[in-house]
Protein backbone atom coordinates (compact mmCIF):
# COMPACT_ATOMS: atom_id res chain seq x y z
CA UNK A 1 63.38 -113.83 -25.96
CA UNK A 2 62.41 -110.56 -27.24
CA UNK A 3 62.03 -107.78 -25.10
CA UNK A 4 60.56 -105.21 -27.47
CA UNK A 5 57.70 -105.35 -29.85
CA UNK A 6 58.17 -104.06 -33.28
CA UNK A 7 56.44 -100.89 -34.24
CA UNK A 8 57.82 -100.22 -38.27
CA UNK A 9 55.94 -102.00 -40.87
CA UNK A 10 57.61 -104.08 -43.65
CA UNK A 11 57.30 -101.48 -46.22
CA UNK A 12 59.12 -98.65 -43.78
CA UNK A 13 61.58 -100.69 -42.73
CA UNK A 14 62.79 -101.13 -45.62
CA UNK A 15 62.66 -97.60 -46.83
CA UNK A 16 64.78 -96.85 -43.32
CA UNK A 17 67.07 -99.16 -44.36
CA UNK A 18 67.76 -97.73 -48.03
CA UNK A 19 67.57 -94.19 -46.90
CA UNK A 20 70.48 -94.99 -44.31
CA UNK A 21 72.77 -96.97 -46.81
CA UNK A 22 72.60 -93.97 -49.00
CA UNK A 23 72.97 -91.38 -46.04
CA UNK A 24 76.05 -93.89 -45.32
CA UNK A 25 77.43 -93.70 -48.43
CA UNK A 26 76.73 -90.31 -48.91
CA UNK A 27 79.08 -90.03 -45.55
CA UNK A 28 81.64 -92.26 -46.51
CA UNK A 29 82.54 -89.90 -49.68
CA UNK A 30 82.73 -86.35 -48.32
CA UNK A 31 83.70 -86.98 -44.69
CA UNK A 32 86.97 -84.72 -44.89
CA UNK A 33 85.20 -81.82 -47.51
CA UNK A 34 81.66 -81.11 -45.95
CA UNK A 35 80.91 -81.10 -42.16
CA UNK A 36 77.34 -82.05 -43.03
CA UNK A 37 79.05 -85.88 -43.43
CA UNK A 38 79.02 -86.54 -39.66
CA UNK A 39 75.93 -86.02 -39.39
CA UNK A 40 74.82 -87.57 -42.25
CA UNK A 41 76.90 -90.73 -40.95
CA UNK A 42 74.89 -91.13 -37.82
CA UNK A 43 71.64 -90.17 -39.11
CA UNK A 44 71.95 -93.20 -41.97
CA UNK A 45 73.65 -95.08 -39.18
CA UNK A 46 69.97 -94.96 -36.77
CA UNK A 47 68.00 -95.23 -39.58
CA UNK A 48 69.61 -98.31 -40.71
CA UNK A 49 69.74 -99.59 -37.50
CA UNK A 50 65.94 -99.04 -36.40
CA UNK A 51 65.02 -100.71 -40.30
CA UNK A 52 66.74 -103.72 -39.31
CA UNK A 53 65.84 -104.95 -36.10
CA UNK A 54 62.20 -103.11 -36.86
CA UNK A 55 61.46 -101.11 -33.69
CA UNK A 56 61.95 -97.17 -33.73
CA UNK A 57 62.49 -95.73 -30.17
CA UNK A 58 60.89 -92.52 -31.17
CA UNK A 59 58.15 -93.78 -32.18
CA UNK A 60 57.35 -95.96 -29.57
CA UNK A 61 57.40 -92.69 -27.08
CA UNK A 62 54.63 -91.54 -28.86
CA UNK A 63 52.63 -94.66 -28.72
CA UNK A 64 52.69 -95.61 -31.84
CA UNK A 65 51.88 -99.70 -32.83
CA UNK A 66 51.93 -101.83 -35.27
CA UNK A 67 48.75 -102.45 -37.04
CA UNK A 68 48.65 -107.07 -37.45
CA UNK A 69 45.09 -106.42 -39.36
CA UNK A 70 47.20 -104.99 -42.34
């Protein structure tokens, strides 16, 4: 049972989900020398997250759907 209806389409999700291994990553190597880390860290964290499963809580506040023509 799903209870939410994807909004990202294919080609998005999977730029979410390379943008938020490399804000990750980026994260992971200066968490003790820049305090930009932390928030790098949960920023690739979301974005990763909302690639995977393929809905974007953000975006669905602002209506937005997913076009099944395309």
């Amino acid at each position: 049972m799903v209870i939410y209806v994807k909004n990202l389409p294919n080609w998005e999700r999977a730029a979410r989900g390379v943008m938020g291994t490399l804000a990750v990553a980026f994260a992971v190597v200066n968490w003790g020398v820049s305090g930009v880390a932390v928030g790098a860290g949960v920023m690739g964290a979301v974005l990763a997250l909302t690639g995977l499963v393929g809905f974007c809580p953000m975006c669905a506040l602002v209506g937005r759907k997913l076009d099944k023509k395309a």
